[in-house]
PDB file of N, CA and C in Angstrom:
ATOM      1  N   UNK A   1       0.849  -1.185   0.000  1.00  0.00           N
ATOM      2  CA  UNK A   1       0.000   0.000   0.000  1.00  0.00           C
ATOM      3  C   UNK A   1       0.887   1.239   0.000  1.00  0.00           C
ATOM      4  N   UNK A   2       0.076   2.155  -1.102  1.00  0.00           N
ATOM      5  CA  UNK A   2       1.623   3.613  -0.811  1.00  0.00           C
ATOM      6  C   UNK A   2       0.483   4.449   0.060  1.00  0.00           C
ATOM      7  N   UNK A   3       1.810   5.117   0.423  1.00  0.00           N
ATOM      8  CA  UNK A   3       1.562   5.827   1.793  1.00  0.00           C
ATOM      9  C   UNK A   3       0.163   6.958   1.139  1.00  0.00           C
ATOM     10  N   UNK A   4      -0.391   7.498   2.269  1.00  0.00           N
ATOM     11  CA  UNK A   4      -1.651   7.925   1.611  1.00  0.00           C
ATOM     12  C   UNK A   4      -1.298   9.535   2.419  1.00  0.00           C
ATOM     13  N   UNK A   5      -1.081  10.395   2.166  1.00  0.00           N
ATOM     14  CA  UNK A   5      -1.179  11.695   3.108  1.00  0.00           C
ATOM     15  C   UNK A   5      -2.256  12.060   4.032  1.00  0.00           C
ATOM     16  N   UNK A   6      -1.796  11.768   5.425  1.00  0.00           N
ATOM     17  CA  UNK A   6      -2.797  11.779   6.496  1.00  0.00           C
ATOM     18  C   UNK A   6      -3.424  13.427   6.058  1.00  0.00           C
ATOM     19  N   UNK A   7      -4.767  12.930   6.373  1.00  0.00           N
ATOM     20  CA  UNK A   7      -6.166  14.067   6.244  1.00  0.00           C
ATOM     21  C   UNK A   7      -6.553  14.601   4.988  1.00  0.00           C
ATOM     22  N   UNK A   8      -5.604  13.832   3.896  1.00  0.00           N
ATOM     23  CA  UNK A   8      -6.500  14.541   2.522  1.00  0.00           C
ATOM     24  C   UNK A   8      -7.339  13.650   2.665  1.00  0.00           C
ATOM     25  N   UNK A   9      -8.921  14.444   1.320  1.00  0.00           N
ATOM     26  CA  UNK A   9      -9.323  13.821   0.487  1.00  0.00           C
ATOM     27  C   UNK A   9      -8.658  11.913   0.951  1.00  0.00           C
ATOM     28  N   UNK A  10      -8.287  11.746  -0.375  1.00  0.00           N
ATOM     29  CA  UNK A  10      -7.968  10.583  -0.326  1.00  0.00           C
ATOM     30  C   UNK A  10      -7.365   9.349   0.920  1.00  0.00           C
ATOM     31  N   UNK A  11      -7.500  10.246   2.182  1.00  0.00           N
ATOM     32  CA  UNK A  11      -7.048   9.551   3.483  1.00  0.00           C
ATOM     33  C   UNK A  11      -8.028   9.422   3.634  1.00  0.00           C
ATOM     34  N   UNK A  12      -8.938  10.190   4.012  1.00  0.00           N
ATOM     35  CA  UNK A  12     -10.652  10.267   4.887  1.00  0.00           C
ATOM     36  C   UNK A  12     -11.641   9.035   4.013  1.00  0.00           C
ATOM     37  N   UNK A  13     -11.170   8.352   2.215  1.00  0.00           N
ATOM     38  CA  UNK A  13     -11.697   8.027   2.149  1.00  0.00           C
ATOM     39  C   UNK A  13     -11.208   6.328   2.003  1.00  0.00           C
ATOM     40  N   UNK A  14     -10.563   6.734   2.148  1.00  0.00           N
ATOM     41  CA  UNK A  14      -9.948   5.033   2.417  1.00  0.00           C
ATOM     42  C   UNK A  14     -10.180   5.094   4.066  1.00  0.00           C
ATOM     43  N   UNK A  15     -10.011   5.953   4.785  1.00  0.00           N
ATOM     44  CA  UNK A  15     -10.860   5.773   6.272  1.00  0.00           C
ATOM     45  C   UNK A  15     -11.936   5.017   6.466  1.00  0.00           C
ATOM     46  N   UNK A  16     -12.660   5.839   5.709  1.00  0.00           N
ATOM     47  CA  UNK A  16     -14.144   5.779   6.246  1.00  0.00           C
ATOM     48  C   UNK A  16     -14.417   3.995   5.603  1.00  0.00           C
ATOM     49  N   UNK A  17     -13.773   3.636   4.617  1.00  0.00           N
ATOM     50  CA  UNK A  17     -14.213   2.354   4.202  1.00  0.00           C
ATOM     51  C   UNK A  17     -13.667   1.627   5.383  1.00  0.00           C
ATOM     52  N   UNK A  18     -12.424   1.548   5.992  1.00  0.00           N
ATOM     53  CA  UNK A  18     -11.725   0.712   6.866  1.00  0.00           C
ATOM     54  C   UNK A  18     -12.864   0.891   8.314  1.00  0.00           C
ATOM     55  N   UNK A  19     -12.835   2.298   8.967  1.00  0.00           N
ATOM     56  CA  UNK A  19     -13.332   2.606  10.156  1.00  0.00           C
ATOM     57  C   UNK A  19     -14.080   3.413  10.159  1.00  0.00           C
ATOM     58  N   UNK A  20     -15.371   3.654   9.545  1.00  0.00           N
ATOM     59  CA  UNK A  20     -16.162   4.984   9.592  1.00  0.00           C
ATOM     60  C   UNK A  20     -16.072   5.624  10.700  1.00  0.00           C
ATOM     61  N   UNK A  21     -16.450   5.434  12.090  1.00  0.00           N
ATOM     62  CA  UNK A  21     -16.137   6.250  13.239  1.00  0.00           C
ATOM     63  C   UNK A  21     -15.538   6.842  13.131  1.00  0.00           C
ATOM     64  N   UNK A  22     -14.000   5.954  13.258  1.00  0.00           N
ATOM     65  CA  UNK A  22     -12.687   6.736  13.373  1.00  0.00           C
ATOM     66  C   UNK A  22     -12.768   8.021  12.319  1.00  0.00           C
ATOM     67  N   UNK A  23     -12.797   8.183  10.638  1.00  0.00           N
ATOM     68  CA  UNK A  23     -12.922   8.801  10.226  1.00  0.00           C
ATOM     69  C   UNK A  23     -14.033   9.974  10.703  1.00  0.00           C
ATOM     70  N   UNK A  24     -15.033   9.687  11.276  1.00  0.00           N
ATOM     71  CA  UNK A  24     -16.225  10.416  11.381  1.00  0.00           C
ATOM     72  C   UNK A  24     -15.358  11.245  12.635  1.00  0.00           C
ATOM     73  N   UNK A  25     -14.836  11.297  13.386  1.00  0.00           N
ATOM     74  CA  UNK A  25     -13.979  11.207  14.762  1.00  0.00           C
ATOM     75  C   UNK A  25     -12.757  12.577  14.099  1.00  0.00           C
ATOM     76  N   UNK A  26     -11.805  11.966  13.211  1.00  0.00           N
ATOM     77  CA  UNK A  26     -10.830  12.865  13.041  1.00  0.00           C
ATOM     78  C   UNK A  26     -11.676  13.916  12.016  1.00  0.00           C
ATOM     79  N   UNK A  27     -12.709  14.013  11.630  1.00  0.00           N
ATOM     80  CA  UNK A  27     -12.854  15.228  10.289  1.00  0.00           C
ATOM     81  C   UNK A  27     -13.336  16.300  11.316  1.00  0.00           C
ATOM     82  N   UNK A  28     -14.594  16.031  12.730  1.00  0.00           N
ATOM     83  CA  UNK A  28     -14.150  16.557  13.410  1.00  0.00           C
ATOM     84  C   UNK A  28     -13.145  17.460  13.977  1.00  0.00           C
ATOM     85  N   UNK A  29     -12.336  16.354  14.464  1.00  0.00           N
ATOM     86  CA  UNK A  29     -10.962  16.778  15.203  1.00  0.00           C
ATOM     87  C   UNK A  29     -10.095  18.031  14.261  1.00  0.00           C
ATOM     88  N   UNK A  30      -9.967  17.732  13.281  1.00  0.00           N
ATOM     89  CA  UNK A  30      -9.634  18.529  11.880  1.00  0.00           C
ATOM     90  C   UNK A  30     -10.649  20.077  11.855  1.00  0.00           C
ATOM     91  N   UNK A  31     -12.189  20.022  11.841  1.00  0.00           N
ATOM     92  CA  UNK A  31     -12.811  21.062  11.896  1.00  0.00           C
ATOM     93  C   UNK A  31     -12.618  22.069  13.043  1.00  0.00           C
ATOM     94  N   UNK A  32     -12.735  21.354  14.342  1.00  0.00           N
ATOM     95  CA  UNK A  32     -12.321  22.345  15.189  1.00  0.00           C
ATOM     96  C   UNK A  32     -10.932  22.681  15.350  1.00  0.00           C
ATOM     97  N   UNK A  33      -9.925  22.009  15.133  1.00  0.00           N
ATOM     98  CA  UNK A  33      -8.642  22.637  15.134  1.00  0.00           C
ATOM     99  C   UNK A  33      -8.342  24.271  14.172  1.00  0.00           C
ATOM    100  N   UNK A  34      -9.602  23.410  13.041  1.00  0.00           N
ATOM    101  CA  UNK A  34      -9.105  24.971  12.444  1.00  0.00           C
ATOM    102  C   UNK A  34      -7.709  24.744  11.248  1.00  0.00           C
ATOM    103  N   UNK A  35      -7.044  23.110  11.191  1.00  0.00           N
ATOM    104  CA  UNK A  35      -6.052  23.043  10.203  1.00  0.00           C
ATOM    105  C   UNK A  35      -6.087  21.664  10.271  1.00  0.00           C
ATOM    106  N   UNK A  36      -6.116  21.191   9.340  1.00  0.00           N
ATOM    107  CA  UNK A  36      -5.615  19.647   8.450  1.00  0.00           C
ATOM    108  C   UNK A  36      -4.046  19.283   9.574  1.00  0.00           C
ATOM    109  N   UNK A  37      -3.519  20.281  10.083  1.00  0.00           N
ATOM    110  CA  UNK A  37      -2.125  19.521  10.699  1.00  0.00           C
ATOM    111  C   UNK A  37      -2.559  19.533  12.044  1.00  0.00           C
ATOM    112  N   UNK A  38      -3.138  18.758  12.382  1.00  0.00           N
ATOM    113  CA  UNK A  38      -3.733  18.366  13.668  1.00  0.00           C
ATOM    114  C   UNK A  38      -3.460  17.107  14.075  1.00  0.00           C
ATOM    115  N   UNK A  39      -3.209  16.276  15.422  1.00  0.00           N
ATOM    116  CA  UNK A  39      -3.334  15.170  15.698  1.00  0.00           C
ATOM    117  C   UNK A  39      -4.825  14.112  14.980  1.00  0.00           C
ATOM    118  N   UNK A  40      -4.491  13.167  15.131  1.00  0.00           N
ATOM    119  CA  UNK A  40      -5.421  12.585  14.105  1.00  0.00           C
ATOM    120  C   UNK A  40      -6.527  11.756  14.964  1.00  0.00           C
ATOM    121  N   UNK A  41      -5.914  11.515  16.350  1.00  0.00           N
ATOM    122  CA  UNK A  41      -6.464  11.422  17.412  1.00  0.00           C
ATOM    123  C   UNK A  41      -6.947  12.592  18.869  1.00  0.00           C
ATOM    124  N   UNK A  42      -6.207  12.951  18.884  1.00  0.00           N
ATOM    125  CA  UNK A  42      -6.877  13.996  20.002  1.00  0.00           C
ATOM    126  C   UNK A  42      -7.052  15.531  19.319  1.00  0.00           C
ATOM    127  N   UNK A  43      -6.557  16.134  17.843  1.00  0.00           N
ATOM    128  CA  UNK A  43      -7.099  17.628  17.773  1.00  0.00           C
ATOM    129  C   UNK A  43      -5.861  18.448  17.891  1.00  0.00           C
ATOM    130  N   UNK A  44      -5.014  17.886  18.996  1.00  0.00           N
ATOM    131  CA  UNK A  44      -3.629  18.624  19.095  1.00  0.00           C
ATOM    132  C   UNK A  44      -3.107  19.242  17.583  1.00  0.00           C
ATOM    133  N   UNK A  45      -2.610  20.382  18.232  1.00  0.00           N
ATOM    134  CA  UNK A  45      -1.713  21.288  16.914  1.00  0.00           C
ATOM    135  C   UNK A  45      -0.476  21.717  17.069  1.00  0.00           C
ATOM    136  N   UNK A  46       0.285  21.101  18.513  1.00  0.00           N
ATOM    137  CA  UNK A  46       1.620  21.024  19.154  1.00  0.00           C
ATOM    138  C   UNK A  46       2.323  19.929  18.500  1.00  0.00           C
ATOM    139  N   UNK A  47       3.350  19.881  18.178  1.00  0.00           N
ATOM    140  CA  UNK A  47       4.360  18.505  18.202  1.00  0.00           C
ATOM    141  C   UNK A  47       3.803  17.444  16.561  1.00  0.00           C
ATOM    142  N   UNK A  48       3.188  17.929  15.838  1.00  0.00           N
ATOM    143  CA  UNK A  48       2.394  16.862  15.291  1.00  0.00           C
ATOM    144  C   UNK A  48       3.396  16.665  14.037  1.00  0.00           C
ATOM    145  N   UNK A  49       3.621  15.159  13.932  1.00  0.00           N
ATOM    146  CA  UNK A  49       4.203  14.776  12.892  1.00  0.00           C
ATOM    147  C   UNK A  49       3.098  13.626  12.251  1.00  0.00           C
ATOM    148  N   UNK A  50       3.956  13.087  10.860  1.00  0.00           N
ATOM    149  CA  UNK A  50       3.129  12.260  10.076  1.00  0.00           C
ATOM    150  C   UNK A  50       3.759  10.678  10.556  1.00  0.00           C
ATOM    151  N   UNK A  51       3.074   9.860  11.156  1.00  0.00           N
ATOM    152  CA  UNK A  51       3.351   8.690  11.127  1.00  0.00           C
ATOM    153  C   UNK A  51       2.797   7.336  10.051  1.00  0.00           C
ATOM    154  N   UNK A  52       2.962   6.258  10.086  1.00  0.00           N
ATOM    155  CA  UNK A  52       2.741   5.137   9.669  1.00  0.00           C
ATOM    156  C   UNK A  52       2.612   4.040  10.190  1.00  0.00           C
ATOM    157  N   UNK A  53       1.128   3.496  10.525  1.00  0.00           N
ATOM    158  CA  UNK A  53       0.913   2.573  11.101  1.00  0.00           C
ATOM    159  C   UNK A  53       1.701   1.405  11.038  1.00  0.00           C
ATOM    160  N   UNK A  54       2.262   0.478  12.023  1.00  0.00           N
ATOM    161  CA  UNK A  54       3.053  -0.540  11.462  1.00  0.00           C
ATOM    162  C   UNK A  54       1.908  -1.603  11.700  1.00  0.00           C
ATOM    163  N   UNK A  55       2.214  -2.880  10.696  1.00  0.00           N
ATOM    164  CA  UNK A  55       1.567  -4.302  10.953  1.00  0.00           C
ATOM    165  C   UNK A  55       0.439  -4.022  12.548  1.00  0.00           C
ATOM    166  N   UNK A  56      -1.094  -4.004  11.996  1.00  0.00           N
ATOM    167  CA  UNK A  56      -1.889  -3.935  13.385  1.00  0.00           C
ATOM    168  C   UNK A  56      -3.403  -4.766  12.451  1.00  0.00           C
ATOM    169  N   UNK A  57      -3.874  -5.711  13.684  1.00  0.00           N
ATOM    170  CA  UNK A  57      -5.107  -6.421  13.037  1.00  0.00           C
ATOM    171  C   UNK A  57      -6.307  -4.961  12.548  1.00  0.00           C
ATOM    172  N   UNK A  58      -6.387  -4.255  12.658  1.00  0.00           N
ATOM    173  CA  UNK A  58      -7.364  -3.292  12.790  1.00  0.00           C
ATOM    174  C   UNK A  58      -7.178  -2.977  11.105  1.00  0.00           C
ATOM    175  N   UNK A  59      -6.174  -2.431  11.185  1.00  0.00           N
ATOM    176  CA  UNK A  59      -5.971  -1.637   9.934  1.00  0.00           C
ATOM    177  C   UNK A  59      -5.115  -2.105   9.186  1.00  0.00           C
ATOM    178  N   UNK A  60      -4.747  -1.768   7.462  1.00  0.00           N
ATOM    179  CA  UNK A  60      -3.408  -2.713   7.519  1.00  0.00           C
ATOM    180  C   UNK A  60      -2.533  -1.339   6.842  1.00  0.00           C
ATOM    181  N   UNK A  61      -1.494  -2.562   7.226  1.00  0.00           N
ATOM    182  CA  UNK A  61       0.110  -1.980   7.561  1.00  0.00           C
ATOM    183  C   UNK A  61       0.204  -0.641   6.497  1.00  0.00           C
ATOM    184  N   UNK A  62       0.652   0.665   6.436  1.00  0.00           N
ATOM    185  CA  UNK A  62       0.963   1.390   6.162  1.00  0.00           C
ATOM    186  C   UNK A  62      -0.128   2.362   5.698  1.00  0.00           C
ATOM    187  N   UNK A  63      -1.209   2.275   6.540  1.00  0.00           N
ATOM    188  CA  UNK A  63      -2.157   3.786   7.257  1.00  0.00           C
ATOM    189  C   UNK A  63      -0.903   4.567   7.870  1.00  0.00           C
ATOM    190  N   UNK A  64      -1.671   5.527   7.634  1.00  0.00           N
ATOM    191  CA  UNK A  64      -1.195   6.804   8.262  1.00  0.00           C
ATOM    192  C   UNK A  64      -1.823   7.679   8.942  1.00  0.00           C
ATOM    193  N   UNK A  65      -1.145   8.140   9.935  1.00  0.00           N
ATOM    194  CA  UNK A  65      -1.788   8.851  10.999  1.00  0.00           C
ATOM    195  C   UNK A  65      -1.184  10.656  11.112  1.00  0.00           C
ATOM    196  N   UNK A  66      -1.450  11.631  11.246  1.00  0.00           N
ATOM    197  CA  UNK A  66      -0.789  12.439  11.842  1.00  0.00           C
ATOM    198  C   UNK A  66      -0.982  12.589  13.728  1.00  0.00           C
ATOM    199  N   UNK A  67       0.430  12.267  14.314  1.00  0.00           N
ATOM    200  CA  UNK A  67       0.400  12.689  15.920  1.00  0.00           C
ATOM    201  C   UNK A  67       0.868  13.106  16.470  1.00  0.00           C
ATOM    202  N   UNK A  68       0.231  13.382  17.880  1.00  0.00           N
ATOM    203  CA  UNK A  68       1.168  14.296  18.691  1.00  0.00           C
ATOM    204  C   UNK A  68       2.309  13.127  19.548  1.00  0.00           C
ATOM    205  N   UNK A  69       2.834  13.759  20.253  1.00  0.00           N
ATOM    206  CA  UNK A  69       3.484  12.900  21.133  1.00  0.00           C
ATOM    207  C   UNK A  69       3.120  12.040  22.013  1.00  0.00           C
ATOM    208  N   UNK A  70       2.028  12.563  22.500  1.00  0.00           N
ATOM    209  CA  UNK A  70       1.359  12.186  23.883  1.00  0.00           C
ATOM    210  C   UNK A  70       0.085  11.122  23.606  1.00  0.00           C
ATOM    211  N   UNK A  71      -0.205  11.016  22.266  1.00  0.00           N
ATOM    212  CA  UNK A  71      -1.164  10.341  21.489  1.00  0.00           C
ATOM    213  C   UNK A  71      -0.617   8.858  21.358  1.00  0.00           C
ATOM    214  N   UNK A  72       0.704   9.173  20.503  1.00  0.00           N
ATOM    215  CA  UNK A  72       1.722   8.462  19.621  1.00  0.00           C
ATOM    216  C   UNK A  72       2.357   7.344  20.855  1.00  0.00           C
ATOM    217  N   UNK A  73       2.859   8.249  22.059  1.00  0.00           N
ATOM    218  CA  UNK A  73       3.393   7.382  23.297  1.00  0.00           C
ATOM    219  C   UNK A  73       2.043   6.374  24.265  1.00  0.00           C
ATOM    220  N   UNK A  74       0.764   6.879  24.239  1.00  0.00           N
ATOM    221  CA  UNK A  74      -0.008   6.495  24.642  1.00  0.00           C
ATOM    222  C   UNK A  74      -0.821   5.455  24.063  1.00  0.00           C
ATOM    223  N   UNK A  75      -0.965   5.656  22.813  1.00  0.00           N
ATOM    224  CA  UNK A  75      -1.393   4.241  22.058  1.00  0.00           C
ATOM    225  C   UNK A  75      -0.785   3.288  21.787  1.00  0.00           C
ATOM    226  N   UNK A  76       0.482   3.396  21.769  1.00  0.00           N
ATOM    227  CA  UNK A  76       1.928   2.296  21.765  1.00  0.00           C
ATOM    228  C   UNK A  76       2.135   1.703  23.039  1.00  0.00           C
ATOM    229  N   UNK A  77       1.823   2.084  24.773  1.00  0.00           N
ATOM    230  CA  UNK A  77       1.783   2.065  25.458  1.00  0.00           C
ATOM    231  C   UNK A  77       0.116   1.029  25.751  1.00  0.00           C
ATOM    232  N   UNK A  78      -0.502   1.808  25.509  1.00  0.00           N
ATOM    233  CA  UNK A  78      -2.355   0.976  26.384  1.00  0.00           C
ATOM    234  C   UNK A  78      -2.638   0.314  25.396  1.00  0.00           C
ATOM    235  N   UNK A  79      -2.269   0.586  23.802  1.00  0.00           N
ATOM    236  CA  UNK A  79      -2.952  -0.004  23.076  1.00  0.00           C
ATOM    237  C   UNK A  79      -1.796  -1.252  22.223  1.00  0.00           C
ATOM    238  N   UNK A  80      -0.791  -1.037  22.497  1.00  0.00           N
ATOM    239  CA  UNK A  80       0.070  -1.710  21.650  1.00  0.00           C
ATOM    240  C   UNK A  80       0.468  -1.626  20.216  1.00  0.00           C
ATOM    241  N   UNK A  81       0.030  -0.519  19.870  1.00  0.00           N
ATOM    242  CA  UNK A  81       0.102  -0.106  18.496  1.00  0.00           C
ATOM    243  C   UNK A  81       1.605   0.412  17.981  1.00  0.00           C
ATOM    244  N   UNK A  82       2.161   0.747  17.294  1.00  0.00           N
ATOM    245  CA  UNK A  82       3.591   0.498  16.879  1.00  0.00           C
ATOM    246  C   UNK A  82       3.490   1.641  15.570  1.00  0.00           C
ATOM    247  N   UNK A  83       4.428   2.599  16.071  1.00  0.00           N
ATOM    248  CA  UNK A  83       4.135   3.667  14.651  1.00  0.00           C
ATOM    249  C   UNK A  83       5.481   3.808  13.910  1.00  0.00           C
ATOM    250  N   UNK A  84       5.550   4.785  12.842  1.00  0.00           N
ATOM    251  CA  UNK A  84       6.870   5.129  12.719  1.00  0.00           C
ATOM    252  C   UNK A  84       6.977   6.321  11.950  1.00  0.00           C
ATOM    253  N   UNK A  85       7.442   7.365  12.418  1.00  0.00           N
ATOM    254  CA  UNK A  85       7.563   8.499  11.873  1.00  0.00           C
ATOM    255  C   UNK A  85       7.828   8.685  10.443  1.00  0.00           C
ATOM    256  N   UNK A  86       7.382   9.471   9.329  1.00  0.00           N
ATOM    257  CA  UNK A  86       7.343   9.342   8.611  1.00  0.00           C
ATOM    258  C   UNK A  86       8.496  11.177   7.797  1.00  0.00           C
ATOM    259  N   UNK A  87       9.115  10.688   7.309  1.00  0.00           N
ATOM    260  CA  UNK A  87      10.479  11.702   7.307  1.00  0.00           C
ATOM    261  C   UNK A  87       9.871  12.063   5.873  1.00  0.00           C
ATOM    262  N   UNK A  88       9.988  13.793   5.669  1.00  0.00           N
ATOM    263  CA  UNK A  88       9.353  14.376   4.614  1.00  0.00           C
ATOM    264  C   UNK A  88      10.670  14.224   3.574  1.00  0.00           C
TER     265      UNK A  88
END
């Protein structure tokens, strides 16, 4: 899968086929921030880089996320999820 640029168009809609929530969740998160470079989970507009989901049953391997730190350390942590920064 090539990498898809977290929050275009074309992210939200390969989202919504995988996880509608989730998608329904970040366009949100995206509206009230006020900018597309937002955490992709909590809204944050501090610290936010582009990651890449690694190998996870949910989703497959090379989704992309934009996150903050505190998102990124916390879902790798409670959830076991495994990211990897994604270098422009």
């Amino acid at each position: 899968m090539s990498k898809i640029k977290p929050h275009s168009s074309e992210w939200f809609e390969a989202l919504m086929k995988l996880d509608h929530q989730k998608a329904m969740m970040t366009g949100q998160l995206v509206k009230l921030a006020g900018t597309s470079n937002c955490c992709s989970f909590c809204g944050d507009i501090d610290g936010i880089r582009d990651y890449e989901l690694l190998p996870n049953p949910d989703l497959p391997a090379g989704f992309t996320f934009k996150g903050c730190n505190d998102c990124i350390r916390i879902r790798s942590e409670q959830f076991g999820e495994k990211y990897s920064p994604i270098e422009d």
